[in-house]
PDB file of N, CA and C in Angstrom:
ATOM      1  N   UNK A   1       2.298  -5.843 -15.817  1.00  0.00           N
ATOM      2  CA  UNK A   1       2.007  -7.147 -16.372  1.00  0.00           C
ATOM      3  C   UNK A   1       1.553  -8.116 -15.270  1.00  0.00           C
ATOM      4  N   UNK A   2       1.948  -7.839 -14.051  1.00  0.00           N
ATOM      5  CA  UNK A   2       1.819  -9.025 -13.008  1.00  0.00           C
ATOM      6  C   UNK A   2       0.560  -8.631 -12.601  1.00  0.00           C
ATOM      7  N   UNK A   3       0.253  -7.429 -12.663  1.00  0.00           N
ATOM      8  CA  UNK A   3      -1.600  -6.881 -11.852  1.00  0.00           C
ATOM      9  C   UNK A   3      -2.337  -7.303 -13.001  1.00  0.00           C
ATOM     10  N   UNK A   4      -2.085  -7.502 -14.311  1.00  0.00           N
ATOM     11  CA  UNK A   4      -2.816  -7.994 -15.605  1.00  0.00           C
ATOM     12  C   UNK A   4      -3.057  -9.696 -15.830  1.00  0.00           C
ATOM     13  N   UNK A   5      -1.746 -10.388 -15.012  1.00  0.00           N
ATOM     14  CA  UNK A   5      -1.874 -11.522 -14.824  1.00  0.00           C
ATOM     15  C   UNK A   5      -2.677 -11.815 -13.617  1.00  0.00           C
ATOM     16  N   UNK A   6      -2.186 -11.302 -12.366  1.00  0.00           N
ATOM     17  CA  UNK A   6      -3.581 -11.623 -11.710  1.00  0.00           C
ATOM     18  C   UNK A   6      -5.031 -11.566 -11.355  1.00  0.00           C
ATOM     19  N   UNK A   7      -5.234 -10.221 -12.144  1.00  0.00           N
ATOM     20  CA  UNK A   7      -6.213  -9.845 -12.749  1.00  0.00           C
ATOM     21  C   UNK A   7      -7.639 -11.037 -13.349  1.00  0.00           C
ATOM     22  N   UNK A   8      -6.500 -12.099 -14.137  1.00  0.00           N
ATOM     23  CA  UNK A   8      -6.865 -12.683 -15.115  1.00  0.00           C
ATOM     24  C   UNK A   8      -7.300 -13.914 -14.542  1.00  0.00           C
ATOM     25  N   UNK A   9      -6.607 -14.309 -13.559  1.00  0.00           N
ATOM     26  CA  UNK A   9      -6.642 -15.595 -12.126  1.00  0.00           C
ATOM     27  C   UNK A   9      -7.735 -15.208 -11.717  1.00  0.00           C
ATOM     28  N   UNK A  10      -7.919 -13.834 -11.307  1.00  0.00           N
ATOM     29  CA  UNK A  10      -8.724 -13.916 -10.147  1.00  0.00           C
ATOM     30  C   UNK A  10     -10.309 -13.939 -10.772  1.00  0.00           C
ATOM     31  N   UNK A  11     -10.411 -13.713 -12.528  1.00  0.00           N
ATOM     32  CA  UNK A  11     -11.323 -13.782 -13.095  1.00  0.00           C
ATOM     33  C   UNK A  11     -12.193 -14.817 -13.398  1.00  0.00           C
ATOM     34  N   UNK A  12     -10.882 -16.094 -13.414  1.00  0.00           N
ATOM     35  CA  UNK A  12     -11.324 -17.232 -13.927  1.00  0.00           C
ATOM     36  C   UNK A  12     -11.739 -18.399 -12.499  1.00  0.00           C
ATOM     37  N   UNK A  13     -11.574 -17.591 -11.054  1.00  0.00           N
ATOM     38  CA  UNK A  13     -11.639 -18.106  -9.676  1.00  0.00           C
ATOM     39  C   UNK A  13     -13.438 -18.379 -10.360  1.00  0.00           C
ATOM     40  N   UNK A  14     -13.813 -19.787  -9.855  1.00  0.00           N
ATOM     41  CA  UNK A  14     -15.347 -20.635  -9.295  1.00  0.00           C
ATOM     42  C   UNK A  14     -15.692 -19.797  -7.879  1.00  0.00           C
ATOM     43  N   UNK A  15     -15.288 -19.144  -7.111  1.00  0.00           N
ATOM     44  CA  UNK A  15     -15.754 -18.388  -5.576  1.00  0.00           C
ATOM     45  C   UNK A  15     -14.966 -17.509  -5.441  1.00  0.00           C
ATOM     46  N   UNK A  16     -15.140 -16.524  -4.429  1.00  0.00           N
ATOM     47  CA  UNK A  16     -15.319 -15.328  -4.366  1.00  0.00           C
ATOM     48  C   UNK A  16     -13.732 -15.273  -3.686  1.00  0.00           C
ATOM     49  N   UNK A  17     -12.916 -14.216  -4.172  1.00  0.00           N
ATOM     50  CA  UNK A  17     -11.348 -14.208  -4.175  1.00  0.00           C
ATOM     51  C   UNK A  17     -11.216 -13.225  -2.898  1.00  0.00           C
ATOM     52  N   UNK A  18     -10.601 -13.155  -1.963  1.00  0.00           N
ATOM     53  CA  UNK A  18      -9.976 -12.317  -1.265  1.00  0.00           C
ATOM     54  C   UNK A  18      -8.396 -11.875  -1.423  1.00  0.00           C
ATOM     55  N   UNK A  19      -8.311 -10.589  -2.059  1.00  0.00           N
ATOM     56  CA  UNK A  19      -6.909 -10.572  -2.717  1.00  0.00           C
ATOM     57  C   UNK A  19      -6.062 -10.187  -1.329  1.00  0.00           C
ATOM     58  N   UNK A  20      -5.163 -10.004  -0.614  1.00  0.00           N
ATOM     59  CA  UNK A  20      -4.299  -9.318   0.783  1.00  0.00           C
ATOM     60  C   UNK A  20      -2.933  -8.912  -0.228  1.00  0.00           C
ATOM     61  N   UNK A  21      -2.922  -7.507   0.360  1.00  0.00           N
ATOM     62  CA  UNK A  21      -1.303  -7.191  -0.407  1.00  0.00           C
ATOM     63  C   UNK A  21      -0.854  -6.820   0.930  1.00  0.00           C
ATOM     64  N   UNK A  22       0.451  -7.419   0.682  1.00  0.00           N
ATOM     65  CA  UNK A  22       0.955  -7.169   2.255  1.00  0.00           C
ATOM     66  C   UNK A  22       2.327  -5.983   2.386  1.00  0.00           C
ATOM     67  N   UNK A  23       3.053  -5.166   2.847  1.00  0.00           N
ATOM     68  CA  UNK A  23       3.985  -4.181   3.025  1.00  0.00           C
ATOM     69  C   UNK A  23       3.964  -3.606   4.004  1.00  0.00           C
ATOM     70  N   UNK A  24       5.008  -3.019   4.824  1.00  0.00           N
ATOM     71  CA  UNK A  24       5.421  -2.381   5.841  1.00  0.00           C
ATOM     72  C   UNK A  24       5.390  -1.044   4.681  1.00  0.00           C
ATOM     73  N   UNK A  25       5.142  -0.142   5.349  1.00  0.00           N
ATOM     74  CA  UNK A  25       5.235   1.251   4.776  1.00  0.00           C
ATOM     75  C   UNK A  25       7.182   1.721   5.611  1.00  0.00           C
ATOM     76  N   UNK A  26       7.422   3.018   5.726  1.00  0.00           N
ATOM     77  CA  UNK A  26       8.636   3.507   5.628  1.00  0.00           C
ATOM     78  C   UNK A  26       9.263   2.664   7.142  1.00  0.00           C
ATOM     79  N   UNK A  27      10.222   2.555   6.787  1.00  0.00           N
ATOM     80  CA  UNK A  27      11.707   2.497   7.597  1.00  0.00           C
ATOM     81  C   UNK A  27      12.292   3.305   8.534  1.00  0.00           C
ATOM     82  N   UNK A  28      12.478   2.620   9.764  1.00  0.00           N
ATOM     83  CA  UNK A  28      13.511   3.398  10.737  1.00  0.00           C
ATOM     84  C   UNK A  28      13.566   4.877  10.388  1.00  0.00           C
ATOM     85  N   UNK A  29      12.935   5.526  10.079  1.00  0.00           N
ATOM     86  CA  UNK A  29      12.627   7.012  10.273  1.00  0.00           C
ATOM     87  C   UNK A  29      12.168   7.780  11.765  1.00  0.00           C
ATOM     88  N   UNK A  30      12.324   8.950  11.942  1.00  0.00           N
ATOM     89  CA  UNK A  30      11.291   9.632  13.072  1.00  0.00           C
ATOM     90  C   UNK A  30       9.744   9.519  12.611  1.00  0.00           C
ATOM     91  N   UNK A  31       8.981   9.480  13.344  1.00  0.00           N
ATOM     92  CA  UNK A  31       7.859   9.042  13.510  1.00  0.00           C
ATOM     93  C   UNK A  31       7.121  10.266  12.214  1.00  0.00           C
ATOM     94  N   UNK A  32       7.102  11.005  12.358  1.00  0.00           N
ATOM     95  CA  UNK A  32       6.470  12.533  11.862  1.00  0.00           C
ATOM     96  C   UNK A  32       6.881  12.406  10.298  1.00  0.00           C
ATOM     97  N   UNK A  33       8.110  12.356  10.435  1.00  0.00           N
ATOM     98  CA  UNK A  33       8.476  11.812   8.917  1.00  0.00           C
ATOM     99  C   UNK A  33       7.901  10.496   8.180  1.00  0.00           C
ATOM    100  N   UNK A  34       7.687   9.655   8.780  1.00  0.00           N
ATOM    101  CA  UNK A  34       7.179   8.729   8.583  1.00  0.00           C
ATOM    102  C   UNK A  34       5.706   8.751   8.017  1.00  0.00           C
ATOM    103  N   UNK A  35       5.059   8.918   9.081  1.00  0.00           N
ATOM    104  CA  UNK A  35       4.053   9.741   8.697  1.00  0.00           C
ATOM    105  C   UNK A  35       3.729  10.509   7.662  1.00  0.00           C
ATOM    106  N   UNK A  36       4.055  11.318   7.675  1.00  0.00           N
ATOM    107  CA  UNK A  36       4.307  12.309   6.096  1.00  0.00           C
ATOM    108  C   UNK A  36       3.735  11.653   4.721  1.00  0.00           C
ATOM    109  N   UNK A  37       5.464  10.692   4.904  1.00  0.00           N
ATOM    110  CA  UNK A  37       5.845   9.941   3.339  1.00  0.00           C
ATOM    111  C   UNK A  37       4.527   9.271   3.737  1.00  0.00           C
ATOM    112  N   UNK A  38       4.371   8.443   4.631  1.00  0.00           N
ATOM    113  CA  UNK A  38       3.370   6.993   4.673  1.00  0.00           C
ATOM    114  C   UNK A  38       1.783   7.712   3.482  1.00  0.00           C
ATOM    115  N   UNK A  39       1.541   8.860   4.680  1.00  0.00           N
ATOM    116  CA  UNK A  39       0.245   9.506   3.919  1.00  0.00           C
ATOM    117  C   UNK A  39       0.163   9.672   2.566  1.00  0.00           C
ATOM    118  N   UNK A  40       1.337   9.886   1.787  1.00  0.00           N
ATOM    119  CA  UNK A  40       1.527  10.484   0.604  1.00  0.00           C
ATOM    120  C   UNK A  40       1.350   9.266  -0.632  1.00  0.00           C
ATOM    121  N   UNK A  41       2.121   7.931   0.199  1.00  0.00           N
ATOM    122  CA  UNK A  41       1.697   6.631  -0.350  1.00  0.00           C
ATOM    123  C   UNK A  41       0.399   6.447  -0.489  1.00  0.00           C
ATOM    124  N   UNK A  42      -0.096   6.296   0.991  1.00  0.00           N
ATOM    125  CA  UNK A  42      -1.831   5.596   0.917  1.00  0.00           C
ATOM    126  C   UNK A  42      -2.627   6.378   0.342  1.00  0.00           C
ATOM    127  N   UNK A  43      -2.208   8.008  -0.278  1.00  0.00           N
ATOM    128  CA  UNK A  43      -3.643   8.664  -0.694  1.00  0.00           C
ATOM    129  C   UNK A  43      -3.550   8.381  -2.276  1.00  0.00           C
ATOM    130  N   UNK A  44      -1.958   8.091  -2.645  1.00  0.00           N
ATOM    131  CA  UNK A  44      -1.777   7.155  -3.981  1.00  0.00           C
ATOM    132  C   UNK A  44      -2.819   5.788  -4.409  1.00  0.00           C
ATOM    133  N   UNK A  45      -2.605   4.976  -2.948  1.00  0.00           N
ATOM    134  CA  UNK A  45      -3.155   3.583  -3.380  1.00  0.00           C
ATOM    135  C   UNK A  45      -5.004   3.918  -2.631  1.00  0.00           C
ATOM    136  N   UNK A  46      -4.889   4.755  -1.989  1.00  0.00           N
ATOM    137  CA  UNK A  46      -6.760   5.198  -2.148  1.00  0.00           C
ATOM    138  C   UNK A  46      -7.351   5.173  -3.352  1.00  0.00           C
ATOM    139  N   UNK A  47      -6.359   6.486  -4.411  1.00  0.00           N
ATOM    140  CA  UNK A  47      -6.881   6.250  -5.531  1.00  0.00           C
ATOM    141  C   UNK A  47      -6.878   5.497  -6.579  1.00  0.00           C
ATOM    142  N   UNK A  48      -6.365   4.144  -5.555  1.00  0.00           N
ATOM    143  CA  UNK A  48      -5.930   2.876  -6.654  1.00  0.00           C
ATOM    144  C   UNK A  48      -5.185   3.163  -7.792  1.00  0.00           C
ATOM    145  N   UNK A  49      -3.684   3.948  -7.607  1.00  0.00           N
ATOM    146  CA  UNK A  49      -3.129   4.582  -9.099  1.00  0.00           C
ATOM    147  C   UNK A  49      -1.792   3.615  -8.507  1.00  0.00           C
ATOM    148  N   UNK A  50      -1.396   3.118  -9.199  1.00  0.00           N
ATOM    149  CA  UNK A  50      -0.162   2.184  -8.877  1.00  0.00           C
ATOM    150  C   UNK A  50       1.225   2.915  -9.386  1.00  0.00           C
ATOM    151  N   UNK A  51       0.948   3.647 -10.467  1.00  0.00           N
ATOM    152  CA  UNK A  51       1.924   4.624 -10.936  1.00  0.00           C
ATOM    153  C   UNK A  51       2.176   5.421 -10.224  1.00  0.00           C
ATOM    154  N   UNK A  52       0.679   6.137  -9.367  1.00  0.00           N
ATOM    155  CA  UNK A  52       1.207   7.284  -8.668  1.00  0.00           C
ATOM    156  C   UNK A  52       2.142   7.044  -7.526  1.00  0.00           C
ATOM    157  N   UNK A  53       1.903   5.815  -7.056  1.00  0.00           N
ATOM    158  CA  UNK A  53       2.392   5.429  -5.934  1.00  0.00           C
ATOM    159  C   UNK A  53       4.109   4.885  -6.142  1.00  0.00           C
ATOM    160  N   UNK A  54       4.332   4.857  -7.593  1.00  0.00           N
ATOM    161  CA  UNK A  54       5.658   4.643  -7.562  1.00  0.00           C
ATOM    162  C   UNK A  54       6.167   5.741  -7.793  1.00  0.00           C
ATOM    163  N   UNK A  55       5.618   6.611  -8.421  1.00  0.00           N
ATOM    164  CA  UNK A  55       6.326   8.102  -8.293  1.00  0.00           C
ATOM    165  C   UNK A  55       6.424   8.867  -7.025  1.00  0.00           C
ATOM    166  N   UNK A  56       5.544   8.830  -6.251  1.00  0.00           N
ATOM    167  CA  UNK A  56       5.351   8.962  -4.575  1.00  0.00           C
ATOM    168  C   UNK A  56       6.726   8.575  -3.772  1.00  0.00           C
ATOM    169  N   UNK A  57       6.833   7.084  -3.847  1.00  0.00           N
ATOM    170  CA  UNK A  57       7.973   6.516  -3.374  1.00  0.00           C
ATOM    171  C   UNK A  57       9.545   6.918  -3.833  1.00  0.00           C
ATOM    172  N   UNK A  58       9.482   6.672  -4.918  1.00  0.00           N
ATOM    173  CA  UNK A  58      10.922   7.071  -5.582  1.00  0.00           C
ATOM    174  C   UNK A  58      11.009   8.612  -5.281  1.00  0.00           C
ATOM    175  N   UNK A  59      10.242   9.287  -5.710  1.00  0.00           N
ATOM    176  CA  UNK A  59      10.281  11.275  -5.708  1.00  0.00           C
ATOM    177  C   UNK A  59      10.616  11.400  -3.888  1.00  0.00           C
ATOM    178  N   UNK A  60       9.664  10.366  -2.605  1.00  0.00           N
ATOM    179  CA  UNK A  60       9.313  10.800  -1.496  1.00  0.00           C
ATOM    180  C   UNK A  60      10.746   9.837  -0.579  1.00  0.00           C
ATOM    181  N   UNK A  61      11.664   8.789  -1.354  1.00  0.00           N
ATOM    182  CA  UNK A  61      12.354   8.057  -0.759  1.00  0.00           C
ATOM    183  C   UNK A  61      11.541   7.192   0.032  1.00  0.00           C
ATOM    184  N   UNK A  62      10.767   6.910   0.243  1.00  0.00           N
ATOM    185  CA  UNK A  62      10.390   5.924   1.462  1.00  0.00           C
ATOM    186  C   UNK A  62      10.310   4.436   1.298  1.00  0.00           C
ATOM    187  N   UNK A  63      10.755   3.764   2.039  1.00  0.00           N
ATOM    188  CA  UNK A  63      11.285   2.754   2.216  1.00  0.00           C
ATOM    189  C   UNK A  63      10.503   1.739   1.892  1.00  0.00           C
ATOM    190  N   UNK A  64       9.614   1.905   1.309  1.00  0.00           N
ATOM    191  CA  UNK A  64       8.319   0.885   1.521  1.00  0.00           C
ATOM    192  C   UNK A  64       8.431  -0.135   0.625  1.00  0.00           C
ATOM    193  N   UNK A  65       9.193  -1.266   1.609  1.00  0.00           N
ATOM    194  CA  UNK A  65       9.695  -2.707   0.682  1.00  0.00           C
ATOM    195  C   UNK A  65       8.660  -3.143  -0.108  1.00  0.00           C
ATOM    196  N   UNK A  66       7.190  -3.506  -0.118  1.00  0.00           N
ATOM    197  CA  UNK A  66       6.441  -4.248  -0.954  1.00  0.00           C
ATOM    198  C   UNK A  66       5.452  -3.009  -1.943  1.00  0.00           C
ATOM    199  N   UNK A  67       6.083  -2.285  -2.421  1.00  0.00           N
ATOM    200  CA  UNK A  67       5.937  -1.157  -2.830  1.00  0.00           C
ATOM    201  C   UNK A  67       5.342  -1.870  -4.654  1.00  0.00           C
ATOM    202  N   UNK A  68       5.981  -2.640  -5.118  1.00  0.00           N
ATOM    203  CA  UNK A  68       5.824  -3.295  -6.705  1.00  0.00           C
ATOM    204  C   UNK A  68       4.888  -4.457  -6.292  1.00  0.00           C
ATOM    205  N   UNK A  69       4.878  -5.431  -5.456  1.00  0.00           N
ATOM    206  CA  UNK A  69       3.838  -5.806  -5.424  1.00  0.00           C
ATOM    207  C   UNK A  69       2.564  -5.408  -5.411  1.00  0.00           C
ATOM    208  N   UNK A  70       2.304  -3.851  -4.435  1.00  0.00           N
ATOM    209  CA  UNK A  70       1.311  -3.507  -3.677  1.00  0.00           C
ATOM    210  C   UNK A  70       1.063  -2.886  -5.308  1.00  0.00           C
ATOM    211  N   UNK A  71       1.661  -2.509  -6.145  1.00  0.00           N
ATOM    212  CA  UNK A  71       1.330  -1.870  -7.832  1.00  0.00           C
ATOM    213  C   UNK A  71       0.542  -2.807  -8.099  1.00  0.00           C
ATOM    214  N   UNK A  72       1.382  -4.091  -8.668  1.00  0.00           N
ATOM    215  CA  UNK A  72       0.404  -5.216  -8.938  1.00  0.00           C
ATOM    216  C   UNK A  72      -1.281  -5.191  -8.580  1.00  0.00           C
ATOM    217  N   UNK A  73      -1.113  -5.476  -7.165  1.00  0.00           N
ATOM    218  CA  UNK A  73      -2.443  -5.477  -6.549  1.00  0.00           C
ATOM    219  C   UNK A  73      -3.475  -4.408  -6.869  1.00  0.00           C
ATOM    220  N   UNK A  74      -2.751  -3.251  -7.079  1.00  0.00           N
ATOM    221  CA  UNK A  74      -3.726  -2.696  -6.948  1.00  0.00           C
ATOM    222  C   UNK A  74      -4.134  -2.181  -8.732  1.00  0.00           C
ATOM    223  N   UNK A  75      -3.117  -2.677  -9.443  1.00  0.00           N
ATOM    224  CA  UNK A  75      -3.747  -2.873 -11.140  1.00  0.00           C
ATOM    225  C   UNK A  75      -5.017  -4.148 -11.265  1.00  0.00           C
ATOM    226  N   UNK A  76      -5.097  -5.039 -10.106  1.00  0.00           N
ATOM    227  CA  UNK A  76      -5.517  -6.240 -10.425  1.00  0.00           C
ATOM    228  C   UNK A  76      -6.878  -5.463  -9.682  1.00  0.00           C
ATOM    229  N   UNK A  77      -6.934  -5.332  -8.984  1.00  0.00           N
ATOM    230  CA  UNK A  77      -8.203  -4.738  -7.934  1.00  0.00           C
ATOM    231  C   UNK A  77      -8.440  -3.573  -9.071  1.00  0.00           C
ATOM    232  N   UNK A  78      -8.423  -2.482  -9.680  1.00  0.00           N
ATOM    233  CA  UNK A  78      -9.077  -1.894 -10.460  1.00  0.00           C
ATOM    234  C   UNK A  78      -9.071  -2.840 -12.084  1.00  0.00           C
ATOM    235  N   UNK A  79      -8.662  -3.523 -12.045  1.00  0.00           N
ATOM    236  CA  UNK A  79      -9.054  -4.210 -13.195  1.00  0.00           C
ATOM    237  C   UNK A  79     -10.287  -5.472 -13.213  1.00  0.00           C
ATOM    238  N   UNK A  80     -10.498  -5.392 -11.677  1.00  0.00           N
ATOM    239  CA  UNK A  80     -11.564  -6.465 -11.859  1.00  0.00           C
ATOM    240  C   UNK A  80     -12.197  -5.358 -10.744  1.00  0.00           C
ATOM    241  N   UNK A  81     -12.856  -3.948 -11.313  1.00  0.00           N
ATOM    242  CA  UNK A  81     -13.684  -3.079 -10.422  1.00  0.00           C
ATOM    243  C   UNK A  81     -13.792  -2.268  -9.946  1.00  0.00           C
ATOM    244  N   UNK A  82     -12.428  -2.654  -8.954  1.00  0.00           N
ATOM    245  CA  UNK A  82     -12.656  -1.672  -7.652  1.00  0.00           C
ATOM    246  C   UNK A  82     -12.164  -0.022  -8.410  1.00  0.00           C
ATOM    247  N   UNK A  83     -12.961   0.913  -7.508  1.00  0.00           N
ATOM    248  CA  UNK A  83     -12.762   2.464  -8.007  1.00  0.00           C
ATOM    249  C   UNK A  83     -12.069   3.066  -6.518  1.00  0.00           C
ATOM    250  N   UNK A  84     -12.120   2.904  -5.546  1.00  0.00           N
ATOM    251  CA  UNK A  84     -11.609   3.420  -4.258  1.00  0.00           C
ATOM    252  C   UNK A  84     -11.341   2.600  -3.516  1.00  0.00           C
ATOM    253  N   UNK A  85     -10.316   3.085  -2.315  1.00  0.00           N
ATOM    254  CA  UNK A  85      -9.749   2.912  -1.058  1.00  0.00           C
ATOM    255  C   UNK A  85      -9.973   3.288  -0.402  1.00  0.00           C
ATOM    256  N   UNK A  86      -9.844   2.802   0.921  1.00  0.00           N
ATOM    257  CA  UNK A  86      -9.864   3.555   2.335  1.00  0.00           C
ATOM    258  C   UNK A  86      -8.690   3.060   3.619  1.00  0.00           C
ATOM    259  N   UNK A  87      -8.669   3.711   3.859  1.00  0.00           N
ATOM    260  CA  UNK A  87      -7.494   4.115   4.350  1.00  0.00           C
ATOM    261  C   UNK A  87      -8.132   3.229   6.306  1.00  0.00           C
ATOM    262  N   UNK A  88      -8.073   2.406   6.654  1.00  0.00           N
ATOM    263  CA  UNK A  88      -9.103   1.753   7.934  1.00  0.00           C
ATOM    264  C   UNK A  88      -8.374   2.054   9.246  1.00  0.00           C
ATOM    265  N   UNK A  89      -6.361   1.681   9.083  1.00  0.00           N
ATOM    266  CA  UNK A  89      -6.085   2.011   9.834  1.00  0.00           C
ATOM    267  C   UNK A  89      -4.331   2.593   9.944  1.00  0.00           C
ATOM    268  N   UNK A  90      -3.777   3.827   9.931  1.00  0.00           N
ATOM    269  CA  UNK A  90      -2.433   3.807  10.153  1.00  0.00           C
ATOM    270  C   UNK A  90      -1.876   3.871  11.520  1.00  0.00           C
ATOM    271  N   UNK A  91      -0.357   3.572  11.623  1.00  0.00           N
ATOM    272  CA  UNK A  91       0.241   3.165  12.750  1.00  0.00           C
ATOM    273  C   UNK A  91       1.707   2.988  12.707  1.00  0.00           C
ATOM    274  N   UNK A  92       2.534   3.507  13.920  1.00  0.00           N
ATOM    275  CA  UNK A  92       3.841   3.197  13.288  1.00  0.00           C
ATOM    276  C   UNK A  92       4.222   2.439  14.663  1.00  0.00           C
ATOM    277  N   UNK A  93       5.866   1.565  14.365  1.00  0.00           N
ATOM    278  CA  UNK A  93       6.260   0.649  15.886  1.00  0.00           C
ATOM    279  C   UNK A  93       6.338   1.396  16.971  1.00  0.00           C
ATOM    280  N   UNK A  94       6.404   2.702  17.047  1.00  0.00           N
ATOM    281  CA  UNK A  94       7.316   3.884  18.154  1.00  0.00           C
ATOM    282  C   UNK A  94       5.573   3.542  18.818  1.00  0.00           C
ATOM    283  N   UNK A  95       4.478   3.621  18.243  1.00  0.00           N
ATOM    284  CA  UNK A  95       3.669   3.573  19.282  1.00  0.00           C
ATOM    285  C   UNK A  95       3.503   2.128  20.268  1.00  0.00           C
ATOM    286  N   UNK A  96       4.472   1.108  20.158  1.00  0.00           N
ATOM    287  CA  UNK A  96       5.037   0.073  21.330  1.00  0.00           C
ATOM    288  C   UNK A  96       5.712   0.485  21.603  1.00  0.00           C
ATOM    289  N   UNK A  97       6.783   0.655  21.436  1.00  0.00           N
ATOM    290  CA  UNK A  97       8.456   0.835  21.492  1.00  0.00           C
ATOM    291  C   UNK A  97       8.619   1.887  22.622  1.00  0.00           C
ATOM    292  N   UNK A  98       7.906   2.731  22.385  1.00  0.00           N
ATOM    293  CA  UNK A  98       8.396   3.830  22.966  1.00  0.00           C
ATOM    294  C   UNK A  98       8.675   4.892  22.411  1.00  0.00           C
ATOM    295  N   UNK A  99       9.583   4.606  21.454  1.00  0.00           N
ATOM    296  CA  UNK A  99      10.759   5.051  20.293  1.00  0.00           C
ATOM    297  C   UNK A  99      10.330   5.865  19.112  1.00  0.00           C
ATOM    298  N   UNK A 100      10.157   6.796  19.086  1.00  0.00           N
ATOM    299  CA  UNK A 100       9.508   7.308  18.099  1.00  0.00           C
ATOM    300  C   UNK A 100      10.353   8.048  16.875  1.00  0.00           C
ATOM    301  N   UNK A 101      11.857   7.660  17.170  1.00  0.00           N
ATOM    302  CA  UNK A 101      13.113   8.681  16.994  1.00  0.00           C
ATOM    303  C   UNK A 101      13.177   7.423  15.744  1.00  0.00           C
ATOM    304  N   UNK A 102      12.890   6.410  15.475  1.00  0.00           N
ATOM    305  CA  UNK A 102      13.179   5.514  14.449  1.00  0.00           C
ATOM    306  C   UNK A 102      11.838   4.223  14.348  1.00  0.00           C
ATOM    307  N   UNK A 103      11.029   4.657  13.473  1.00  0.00           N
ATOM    308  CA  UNK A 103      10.076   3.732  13.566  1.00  0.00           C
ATOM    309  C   UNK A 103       9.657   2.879  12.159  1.00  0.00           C
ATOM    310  N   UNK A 104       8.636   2.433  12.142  1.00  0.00           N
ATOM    311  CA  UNK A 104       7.898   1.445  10.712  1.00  0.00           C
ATOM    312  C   UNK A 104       6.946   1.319  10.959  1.00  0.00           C
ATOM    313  N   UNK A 105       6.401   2.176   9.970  1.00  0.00           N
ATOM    314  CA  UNK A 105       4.918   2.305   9.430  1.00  0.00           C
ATOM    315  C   UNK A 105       4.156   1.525   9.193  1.00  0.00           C
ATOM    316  N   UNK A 106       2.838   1.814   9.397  1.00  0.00           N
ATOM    317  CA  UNK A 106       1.850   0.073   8.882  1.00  0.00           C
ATOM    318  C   UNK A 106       0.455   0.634   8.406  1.00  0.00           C
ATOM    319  N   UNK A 107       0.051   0.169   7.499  1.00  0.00           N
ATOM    320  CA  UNK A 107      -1.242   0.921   6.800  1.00  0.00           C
ATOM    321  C   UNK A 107      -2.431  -0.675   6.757  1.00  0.00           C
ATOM    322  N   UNK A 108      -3.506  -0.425   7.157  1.00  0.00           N
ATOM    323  CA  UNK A 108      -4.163  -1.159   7.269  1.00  0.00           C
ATOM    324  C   UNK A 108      -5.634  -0.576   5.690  1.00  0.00           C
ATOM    325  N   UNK A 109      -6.130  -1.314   4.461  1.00  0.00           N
ATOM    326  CA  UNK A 109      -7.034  -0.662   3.929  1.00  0.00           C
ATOM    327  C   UNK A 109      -7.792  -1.721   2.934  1.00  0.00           C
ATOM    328  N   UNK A 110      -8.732  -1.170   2.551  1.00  0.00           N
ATOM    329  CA  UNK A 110      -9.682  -1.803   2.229  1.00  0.00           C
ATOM    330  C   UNK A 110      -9.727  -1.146   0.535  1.00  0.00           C
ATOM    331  N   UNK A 111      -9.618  -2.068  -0.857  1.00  0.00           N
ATOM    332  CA  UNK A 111     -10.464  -1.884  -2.193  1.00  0.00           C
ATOM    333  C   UNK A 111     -11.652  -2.493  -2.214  1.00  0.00           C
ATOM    334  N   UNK A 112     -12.399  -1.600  -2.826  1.00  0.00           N
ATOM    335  CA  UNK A 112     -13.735  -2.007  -3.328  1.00  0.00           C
ATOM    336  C   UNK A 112     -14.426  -1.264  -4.670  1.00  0.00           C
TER     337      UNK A 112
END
């Protein structure tokens, strides 16, 4: 309902909308694991399926706090169009840190 409501905003926008959904992908995990789940998310929201991506999460555990928003968004982005994702950039903290034994994921991507 909330990707249908904004959907509906972003229809009735006078200039051109830039939507940003924002989320950290998985949690204090090892890096590899992380990884894993993270991939399994973004090839969900590539194919702009918001369902798949909650079955992904719940079935895959991963931590990924803005997980119902990022649904939203991405019902609202195929409802006003967009057919694909891309995936621009992944990354987890262990590559500062050091730390790779417990990290947080970050997915950088583009609908159109």
């Amino acid at each position: 309902m909330l990707g249908r409501a904004l959907a509906s905003v972003l229809r009735g926008a006078e200039e051109e909308v830039l939507m940003v959904i924002s989320s950290d992908m998985t949690h204090y995990e090892p890096a590899r694991e992380a990884e894993r789940k993270d991939l399994l998310a973004i090839a969900a929201m590539e194919a702009i399926d918001g369902e798949s991506l909650q079955r992904v999460v719940k079935r895959e555990r991963i931590s990924m706090c803005g997980y119902a928003p990022a649904m939203a968004g991405l019902a609202a982005a195929r409802d006003r169009g967009a057919r694909q994702g891309r995936l621009v950039r992944y990354d987890h903290s262990g590559r500062v840190t050091g730390d790779d034994d417990s990290v947080v994921g970050y997915a950088g991507m583009i609908f159109w």
